[in-house]
C-alpha atoms as a PDB file:
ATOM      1  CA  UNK A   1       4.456  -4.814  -9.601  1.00  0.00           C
ATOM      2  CA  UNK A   2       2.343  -6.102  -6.313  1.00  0.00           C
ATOM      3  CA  UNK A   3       3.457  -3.268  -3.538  1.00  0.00           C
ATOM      4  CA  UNK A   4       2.273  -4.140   0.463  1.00  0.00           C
ATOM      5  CA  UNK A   5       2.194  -0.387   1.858  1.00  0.00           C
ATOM      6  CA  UNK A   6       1.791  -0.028   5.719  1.00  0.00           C
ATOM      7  CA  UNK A   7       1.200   3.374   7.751  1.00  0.00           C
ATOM      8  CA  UNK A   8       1.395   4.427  10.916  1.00  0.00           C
ATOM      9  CA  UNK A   9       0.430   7.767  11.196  1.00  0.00           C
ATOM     10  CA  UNK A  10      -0.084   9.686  14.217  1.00  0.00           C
ATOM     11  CA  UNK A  11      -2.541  12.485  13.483  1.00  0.00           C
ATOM     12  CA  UNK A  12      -6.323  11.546  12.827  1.00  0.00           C
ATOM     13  CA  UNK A  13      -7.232  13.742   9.952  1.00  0.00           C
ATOM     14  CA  UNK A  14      -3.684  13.159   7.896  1.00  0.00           C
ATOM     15  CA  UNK A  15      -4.289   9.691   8.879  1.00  0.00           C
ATOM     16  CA  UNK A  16      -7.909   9.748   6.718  1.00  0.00           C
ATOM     17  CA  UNK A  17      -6.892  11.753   4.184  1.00  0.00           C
ATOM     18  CA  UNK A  18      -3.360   8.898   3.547  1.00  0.00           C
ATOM     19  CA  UNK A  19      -6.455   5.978   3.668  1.00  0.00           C
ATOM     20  CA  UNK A  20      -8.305   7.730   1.330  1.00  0.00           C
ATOM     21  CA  UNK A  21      -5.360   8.915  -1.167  1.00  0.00           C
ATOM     22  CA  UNK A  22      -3.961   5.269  -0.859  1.00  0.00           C
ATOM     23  CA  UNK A  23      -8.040   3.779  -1.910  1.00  0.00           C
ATOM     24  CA  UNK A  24      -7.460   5.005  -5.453  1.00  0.00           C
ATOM     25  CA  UNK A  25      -4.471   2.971  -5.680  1.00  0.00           C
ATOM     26  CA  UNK A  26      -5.241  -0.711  -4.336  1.00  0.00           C
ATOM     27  CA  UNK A  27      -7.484  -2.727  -1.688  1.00  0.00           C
ATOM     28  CA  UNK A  28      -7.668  -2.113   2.216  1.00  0.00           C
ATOM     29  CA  UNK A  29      -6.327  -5.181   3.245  1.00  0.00           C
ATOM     30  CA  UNK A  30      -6.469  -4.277   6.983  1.00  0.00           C
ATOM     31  CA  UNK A  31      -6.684  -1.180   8.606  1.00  0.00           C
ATOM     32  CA  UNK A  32      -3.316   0.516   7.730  1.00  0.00           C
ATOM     33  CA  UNK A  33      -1.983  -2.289   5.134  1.00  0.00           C
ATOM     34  CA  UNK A  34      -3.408  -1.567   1.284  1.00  0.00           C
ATOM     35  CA  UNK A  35      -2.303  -4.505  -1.202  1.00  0.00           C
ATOM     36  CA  UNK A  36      -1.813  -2.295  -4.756  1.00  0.00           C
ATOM     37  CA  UNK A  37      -0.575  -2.606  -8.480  1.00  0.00           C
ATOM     38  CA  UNK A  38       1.904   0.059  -8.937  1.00  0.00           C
ATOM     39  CA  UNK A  39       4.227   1.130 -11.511  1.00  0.00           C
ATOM     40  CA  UNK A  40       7.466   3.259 -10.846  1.00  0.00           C
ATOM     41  CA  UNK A  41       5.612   6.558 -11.334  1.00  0.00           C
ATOM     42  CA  UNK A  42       2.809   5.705  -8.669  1.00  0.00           C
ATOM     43  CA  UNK A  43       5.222   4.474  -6.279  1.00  0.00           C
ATOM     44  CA  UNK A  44       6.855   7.931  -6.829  1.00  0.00           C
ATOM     45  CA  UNK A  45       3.556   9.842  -6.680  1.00  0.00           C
ATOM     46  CA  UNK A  46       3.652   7.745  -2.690  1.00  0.00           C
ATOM     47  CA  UNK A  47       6.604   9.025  -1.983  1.00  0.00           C
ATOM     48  CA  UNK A  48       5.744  12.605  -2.647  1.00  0.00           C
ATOM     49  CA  UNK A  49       2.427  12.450  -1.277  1.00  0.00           C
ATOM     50  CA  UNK A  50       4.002  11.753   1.745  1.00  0.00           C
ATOM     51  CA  UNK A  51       7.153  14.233   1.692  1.00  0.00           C
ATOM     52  CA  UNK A  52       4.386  17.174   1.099  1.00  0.00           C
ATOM     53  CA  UNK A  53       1.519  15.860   4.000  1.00  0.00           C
ATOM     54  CA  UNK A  54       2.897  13.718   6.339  1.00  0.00           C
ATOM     55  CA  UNK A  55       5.633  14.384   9.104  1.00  0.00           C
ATOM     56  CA  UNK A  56       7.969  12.005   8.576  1.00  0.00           C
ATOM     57  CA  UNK A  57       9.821  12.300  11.936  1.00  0.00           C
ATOM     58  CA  UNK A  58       6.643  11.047  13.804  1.00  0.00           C
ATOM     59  CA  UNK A  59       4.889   8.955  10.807  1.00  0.00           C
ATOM     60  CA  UNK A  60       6.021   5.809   9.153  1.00  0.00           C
ATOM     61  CA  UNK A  61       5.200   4.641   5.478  1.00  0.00           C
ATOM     62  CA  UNK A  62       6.662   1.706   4.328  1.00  0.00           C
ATOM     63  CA  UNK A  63       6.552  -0.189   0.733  1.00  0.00           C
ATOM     64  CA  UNK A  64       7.160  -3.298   0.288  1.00  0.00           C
ATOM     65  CA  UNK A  65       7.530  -4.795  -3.210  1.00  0.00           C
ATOM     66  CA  UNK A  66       6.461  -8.555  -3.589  1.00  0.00           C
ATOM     67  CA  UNK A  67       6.887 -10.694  -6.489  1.00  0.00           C
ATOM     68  CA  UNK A  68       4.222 -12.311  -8.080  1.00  0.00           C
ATOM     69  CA  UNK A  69       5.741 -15.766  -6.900  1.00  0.00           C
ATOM     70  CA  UNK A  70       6.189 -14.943  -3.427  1.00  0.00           C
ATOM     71  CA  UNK A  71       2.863 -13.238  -3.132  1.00  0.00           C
ATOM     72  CA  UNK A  72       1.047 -16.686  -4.824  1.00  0.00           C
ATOM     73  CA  UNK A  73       2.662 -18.481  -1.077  1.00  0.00           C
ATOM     74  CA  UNK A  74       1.303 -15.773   1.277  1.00  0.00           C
ATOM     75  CA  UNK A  75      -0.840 -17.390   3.402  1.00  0.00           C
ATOM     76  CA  UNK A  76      -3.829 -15.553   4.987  1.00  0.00           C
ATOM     77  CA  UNK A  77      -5.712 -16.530   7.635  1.00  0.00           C
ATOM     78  CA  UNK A  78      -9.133 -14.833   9.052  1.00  0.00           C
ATOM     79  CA  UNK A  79     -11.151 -12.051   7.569  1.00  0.00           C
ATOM     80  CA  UNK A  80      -9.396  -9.685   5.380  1.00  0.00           C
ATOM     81  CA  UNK A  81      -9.610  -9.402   1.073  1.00  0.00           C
ATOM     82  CA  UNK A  82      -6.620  -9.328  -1.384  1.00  0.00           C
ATOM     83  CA  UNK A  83      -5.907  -8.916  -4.537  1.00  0.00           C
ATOM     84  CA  UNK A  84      -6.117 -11.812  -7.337  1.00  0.00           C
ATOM     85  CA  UNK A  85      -3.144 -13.952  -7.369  1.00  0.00           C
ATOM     86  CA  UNK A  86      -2.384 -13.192 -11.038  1.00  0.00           C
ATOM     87  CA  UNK A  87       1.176 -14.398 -12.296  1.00  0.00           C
ATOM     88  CA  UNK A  88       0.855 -12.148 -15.169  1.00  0.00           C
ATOM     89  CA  UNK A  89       1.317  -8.285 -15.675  1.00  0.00           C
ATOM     90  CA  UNK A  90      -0.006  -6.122 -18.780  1.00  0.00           C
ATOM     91  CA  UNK A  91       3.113  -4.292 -20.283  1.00  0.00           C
END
């Protein structure tokens, strides 16, 4: 499934290391937003990642899920990549 995931993370170097764990997974959309293919398992391997490194009382992670549908009407404006707008999915 498409997944929009969004950080806001307050210390520098967990900040990098997040980007950099999250770059395996998708494309950078904008600085803290990666656009990503995920499964159930990956979005669980998120979730951990970020019980074990982050501090959730001061950092956010949020993950959106977005049908293939809805993400075909985004509409983007300005500089910025995202991922194919594919209304299929390999099972």
């Amino acid at each position: 499934m498409l997944c929009v995931i969004t950080y806001d993370i307050v210390d520098n170097r967990t900040r990098t290391r997040f980007h950099k764990f999250l770059k395996e997974m998708g494309i950078n959309a904008q600085k803290s937003v990666f656009e990503c293919r995920l499964d159930d398992k990956e979005i669980s391997n998120i979730r951990r990642y970020c019980r074990k490194h982050l501090d959730l009382d001061e950092d956010s992670v949020r993950i959106y899920r977005v049908c293939s549908r809805c993400y075909a009407r985004a509409v983007i404006q300005g500089q910025g990549i995202s991922l194919p707008n594919l209304d299929w999915e390999v099972i």
